[in-house]
Protein backbone atom coordinates (compact mmCIF):
# COMPACT_ATOMS: atom_id res chain seq x y z
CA UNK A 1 28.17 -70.26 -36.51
CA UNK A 2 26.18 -66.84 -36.18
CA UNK A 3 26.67 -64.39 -33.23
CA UNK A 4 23.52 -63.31 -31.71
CA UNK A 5 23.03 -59.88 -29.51
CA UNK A 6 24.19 -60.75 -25.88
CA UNK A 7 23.60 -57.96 -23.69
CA UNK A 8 25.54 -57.69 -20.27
CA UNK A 9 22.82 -57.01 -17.60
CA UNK A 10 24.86 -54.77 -15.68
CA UNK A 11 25.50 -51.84 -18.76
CA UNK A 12 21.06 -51.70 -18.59
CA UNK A 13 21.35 -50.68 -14.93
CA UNK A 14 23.92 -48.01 -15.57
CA UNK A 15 22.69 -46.53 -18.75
CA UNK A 16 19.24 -46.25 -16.81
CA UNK A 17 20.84 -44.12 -13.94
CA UNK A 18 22.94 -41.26 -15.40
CA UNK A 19 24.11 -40.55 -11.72
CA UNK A 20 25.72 -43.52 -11.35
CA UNK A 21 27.16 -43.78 -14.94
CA UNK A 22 28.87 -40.27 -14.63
CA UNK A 23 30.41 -41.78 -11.79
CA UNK A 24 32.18 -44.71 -13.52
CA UNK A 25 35.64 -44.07 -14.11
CA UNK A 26 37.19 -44.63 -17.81
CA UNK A 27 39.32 -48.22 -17.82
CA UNK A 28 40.94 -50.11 -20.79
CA UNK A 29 38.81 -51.95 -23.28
CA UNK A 30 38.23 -55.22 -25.14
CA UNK A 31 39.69 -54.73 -29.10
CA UNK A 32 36.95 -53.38 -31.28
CA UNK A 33 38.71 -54.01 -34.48
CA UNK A 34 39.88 -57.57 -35.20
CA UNK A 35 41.80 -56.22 -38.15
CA UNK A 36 43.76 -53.87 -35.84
CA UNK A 37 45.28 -56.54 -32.92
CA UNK A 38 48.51 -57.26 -32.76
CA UNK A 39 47.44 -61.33 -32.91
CA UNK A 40 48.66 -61.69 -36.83
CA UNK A 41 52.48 -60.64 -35.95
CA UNK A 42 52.80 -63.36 -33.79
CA UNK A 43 51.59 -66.12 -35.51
CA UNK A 44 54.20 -68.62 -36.44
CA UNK A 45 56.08 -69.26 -39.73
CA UNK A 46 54.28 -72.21 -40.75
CA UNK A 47 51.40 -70.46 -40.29
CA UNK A 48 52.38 -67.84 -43.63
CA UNK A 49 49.82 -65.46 -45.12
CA UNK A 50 47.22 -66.07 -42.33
CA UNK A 51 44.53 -63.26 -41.71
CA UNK A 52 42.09 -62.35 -40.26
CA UNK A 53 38.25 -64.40 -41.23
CA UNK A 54 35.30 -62.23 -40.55
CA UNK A 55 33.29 -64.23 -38.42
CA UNK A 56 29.43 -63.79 -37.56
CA UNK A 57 29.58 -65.30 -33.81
CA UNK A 58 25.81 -66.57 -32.59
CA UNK A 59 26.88 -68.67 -29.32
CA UNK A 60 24.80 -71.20 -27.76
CA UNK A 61 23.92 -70.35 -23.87
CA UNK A 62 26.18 -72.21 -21.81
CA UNK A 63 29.44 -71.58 -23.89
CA UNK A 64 32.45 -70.13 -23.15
CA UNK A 65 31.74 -67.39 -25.72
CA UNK A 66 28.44 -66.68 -24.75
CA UNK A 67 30.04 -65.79 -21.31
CA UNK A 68 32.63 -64.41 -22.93
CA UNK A 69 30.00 -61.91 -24.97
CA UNK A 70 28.10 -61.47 -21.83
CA UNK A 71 30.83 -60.17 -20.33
CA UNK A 72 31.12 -57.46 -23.02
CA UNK A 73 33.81 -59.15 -25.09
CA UNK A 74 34.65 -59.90 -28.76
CA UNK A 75 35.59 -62.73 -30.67
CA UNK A 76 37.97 -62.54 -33.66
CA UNK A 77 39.32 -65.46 -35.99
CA UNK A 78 42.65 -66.07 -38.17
CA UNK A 79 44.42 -67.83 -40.40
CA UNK A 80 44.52 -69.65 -43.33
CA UNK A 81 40.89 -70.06 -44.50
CA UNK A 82 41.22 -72.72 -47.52
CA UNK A 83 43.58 -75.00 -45.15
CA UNK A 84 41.22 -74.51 -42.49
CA UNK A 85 44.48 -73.66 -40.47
CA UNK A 86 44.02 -71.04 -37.78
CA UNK A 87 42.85 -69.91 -34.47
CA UNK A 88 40.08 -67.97 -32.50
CA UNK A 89 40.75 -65.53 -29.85
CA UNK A 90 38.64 -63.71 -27.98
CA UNK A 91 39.05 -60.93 -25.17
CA UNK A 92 36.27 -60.39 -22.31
CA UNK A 93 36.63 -58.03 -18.98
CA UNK A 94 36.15 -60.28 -16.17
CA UNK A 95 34.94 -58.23 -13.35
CA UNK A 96 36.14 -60.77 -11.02
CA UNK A 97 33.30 -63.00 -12.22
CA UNK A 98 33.03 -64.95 -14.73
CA UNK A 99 36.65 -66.57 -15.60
CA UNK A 100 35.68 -68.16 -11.65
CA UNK A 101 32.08 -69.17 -13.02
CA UNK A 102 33.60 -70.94 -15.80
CA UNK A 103 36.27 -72.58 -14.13
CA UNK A 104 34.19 -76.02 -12.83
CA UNK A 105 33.67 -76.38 -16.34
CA UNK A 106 36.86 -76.42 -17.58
CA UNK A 107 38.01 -78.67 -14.99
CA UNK A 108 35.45 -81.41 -15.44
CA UNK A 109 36.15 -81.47 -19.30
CA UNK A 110 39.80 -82.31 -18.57
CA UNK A 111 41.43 -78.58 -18.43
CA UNK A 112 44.32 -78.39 -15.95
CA UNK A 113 45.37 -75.81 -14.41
CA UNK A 114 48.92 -74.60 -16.13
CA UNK A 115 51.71 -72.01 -14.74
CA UNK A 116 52.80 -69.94 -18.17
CA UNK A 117 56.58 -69.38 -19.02
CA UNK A 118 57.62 -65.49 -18.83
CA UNK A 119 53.92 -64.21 -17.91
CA UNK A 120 52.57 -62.80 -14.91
CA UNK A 121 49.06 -64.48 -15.00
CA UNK A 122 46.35 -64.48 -12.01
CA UNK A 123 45.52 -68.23 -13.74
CA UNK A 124 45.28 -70.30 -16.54
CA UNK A 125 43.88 -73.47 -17.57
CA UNK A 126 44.69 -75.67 -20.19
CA UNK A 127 43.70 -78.55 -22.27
CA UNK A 128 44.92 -80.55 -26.16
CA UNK A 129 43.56 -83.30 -27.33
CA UNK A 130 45.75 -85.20 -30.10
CA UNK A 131 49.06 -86.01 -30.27
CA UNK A 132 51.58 -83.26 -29.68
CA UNK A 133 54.05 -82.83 -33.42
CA UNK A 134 51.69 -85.42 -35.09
CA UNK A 135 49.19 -83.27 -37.13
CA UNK A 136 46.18 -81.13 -36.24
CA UNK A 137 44.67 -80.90 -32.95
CA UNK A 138 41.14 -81.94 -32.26
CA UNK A 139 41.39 -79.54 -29.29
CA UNK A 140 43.56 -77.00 -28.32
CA UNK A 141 42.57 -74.57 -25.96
CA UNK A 142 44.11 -71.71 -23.75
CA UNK A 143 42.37 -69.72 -21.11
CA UNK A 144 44.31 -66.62 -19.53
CA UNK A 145 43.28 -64.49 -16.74
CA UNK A 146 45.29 -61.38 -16.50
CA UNK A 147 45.17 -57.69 -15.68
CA UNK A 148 41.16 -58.18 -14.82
CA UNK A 149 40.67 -59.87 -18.71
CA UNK A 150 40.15 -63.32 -19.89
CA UNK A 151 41.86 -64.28 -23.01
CA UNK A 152 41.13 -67.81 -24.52
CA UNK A 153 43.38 -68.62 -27.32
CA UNK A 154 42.13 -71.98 -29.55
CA UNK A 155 43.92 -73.32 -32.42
CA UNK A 156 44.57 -75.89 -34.94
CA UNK A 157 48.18 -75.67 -35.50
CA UNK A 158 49.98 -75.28 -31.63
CA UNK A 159 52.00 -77.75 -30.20
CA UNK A 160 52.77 -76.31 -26.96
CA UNK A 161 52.25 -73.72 -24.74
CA UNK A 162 55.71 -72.31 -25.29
CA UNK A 163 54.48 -72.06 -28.81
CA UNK A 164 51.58 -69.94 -28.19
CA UNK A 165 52.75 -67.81 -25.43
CA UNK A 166 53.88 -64.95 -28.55
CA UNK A 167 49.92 -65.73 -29.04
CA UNK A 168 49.21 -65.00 -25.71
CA UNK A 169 51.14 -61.83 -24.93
CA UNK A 170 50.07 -59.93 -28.47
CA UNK A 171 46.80 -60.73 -27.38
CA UNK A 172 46.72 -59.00 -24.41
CA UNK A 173 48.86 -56.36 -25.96
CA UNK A 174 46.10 -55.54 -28.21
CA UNK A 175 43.66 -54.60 -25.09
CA UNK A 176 43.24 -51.13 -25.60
CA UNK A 177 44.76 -48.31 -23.33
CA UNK A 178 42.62 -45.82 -21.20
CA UNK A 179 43.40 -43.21 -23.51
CA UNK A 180 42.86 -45.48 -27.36
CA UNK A 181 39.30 -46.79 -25.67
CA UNK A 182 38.52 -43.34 -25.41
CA UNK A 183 38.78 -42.21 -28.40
CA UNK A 184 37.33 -45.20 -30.02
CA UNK A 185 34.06 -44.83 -28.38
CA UNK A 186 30.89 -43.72 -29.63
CA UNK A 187 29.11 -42.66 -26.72
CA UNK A 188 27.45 -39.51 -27.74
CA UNK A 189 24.51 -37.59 -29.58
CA UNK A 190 23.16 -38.53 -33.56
CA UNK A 191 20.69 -36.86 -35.65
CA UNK A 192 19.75 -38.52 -38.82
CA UNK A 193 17.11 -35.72 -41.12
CA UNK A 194 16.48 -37.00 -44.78
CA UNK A 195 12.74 -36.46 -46.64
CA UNK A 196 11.25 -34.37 -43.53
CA UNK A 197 11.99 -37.43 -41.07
CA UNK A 198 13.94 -37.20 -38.18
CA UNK A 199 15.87 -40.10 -36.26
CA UNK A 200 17.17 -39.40 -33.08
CA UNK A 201 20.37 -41.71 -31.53
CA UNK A 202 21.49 -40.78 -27.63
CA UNK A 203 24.22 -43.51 -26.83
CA UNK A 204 24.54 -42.78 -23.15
CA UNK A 205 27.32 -45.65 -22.58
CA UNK A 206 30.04 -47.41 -24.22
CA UNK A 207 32.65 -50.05 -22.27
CA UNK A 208 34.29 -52.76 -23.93
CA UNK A 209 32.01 -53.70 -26.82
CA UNK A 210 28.57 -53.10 -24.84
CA UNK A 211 26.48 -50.11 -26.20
CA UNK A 212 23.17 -48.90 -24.98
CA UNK A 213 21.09 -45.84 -25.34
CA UNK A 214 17.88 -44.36 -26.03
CA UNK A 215 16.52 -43.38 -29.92
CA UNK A 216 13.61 -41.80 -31.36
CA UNK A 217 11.43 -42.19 -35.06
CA UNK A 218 9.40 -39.25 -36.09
CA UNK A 219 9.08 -39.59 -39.94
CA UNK A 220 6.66 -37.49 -42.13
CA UNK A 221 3.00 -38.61 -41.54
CA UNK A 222 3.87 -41.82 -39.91
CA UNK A 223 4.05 -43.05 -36.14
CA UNK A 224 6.29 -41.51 -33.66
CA UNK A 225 8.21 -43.78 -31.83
CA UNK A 226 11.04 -43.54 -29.36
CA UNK A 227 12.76 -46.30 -26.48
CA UNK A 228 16.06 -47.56 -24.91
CA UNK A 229 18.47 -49.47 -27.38
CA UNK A 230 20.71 -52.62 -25.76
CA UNK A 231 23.78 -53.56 -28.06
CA UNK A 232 27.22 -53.83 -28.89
CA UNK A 233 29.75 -51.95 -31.23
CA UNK A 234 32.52 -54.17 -32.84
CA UNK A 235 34.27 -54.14 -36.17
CA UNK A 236 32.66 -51.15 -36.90
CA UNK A 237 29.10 -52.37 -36.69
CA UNK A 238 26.82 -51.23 -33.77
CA UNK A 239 24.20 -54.10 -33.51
CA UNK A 240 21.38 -53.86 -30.74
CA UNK A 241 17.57 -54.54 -29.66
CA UNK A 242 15.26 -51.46 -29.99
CA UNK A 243 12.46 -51.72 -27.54
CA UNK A 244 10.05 -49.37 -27.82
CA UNK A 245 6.56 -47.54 -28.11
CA UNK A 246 4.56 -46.49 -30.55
CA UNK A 247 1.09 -45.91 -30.44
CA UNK A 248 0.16 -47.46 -27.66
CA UNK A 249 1.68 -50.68 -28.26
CA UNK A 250 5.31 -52.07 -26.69
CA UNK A 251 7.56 -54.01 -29.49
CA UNK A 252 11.24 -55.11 -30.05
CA UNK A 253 13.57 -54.24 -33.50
CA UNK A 254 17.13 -55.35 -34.01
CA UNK A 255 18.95 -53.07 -35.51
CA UNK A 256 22.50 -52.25 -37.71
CA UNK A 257 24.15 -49.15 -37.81
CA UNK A 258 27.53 -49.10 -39.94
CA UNK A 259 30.72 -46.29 -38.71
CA UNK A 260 31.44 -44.53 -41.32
CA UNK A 261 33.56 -40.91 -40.18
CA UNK A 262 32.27 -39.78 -37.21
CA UNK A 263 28.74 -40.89 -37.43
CA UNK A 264 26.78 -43.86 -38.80
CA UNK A 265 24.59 -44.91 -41.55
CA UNK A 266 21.67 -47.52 -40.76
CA UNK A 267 21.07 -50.82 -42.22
CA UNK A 268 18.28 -52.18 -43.86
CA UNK A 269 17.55 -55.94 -45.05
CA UNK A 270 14.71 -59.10 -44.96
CA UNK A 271 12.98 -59.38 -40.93
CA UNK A 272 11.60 -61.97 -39.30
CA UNK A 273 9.19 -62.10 -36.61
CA UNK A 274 10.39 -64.23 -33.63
CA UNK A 275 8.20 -66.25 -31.47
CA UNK A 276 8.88 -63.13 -28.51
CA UNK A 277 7.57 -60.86 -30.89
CA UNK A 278 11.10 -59.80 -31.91
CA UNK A 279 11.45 -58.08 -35.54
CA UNK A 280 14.94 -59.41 -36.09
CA UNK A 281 16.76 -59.27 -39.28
CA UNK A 282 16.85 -62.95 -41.16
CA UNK A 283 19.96 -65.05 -41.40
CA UNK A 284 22.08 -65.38 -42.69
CA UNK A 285 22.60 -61.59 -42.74
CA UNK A 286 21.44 -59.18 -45.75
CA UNK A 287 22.35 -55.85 -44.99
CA UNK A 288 21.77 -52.53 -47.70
CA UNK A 289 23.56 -49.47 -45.53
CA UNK A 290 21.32 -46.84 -46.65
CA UNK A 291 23.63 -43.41 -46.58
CA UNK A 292 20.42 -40.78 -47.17
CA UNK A 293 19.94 -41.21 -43.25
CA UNK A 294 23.57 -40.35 -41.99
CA UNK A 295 23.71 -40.27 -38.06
CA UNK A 296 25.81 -37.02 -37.54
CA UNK A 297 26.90 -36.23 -34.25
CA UNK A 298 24.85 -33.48 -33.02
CA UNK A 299 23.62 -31.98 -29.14
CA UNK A 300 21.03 -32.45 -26.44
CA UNK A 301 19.80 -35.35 -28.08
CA UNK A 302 17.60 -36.23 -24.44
CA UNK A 303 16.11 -32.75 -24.66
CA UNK A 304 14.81 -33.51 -27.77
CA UNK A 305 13.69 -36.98 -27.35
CA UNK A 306 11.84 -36.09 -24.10
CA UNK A 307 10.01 -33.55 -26.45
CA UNK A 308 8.88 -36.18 -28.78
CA UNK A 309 5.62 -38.34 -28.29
């Protein structure tokens, strides 16, 4: 399954109004890194040499992980990939909204609502479907609202809740701190000059994994174009819609940008025009990270944006 760009409505509003957005106070985040959670520790014994399986996550509309990415959160899978032994966790801020919107859907597919053993939840709901210390489970599914985040833990190889509780806790013990979301973000001000262009990146907000921004194009002897840029930072990949203009005409470009230090390096592959007129890159995924156009961090990145055009 491929992820596609999910944008939470809400970061667009702030991002738009800087007033407002120096007003919001820092708070704990989603993980960014699925490599760097504390989920792997606490996977059982029989469950030996698991890791963590890169996943590219496209949910359908109407899923708990589209919410779940809607929401700002992140998705990460492991285990054992040749047994196809494993789970998939993912972490999403719930802003008292949507573990409550997806509740009526757990319930009428059979989920029950569950008090945990040695865990101060708000709620959780559960459902299995197989037969418990008799193989695999069809379904296994755990969803966990607790200090404002919903954590769903799913899995092939639990028999009980007792058994994934060490599941549950590491998982919320990887939700980063005030202090460790801070210094993982990359809100702030890019230049990228190579060959006489310049490329202009302004990332005005960063919470949990939602990004957005505004950049700016002027290469050598081509068309300027600048616009506001809606994505989402994870693994170490900021991913997002460009919308822009350029010579009189309004258009949309996904684009990749890879960390690498304290800056980024853009990504370049195949495109495909959508039937909304969306350049998007084609799938499954191609990416060249071309370093000649580092993003270093640099200042007053709106002044000179406003100056272009």
């Amino acid at each position: 399954m491929k992820r596609i760009l999910i944008i939470l409505v809400s970061a667009l509003f702030l991002s738009a109004c800087s007033d407002v957005e120096d007003a919001i106070p820092e708070s704990p985040s989603v993980p960014l890194y699925c490599d760097q959670t504390k989920v792997l520790e606490s996977f059982p014994e029989k469950v030996a040499n698991a890791k963590y399986i890169p996943t590219e996550w496209e949910p359908a509309e109407g899923t708990d992980l589209y919410a779940a990415y809607n929401a700002g959160g992140i998705a990460c899978t492991y285990g054992i990939g040749e047994a196809e032994v494993g789970a998939t966790i993912f972490w999403a801020p719930d802003f008292n909204i949507t573990f409550s919107e997806r509740e009526p859907i757990w319930k009428e597919a059979g989920q029950v609502e569950v008090d945990l053993p040695d865990f101060e939840e708000e709620r959780a709901y559960f459902l299995s479907q197989g037969t418990e210390g008799q193989g695999e489970y069809i379904v296994w599914q755990l969803n966990v609202l607790a200090n404002g985040y919903w954590v769903q833990v799913g899995a092939t190889f639990l028999n009980s809740i007792e058994e994934a509780m060490p599941i549950v806790k590491a998982a919320y013990d990887s939700i980063l701190t005030t202090e460790e979301a801070q210094a993982e973000s990359v809100k702030g001000c890019y230049f990228a000059d190579a060959n006489s262009d310049l490329f202009i990146m302004d990332l005005t907000y960063h919470e949990n994994t939602t990004v957005t921004g505004n950049l700016a194009y002027q290469p050598l002897q081509k068309d300027i174009s600048k616009g506001s840029f809606l994505g989402t930072f994870e693994n170490g990949i900021l991913r997002g819609i460009y919308s822009f203009s350029s010579e009189g005409m309004d258009s949309e470009r996904e684009l990749f940008f890879k960390r690498e230090g304290d800056g980024f390096i853009p990504g370049y592959g195949p495109v495909e025009v959508t039937n909304n007129k969306l350049e998007r890159f084609q799938r499954p995924l191609q990416i060249t990270w071309e370093k000649n156009y580092k993003y270093k961090p640099g200042e007053e990145c709106a002044t000179v944006i406003n100056g272009i055009g």
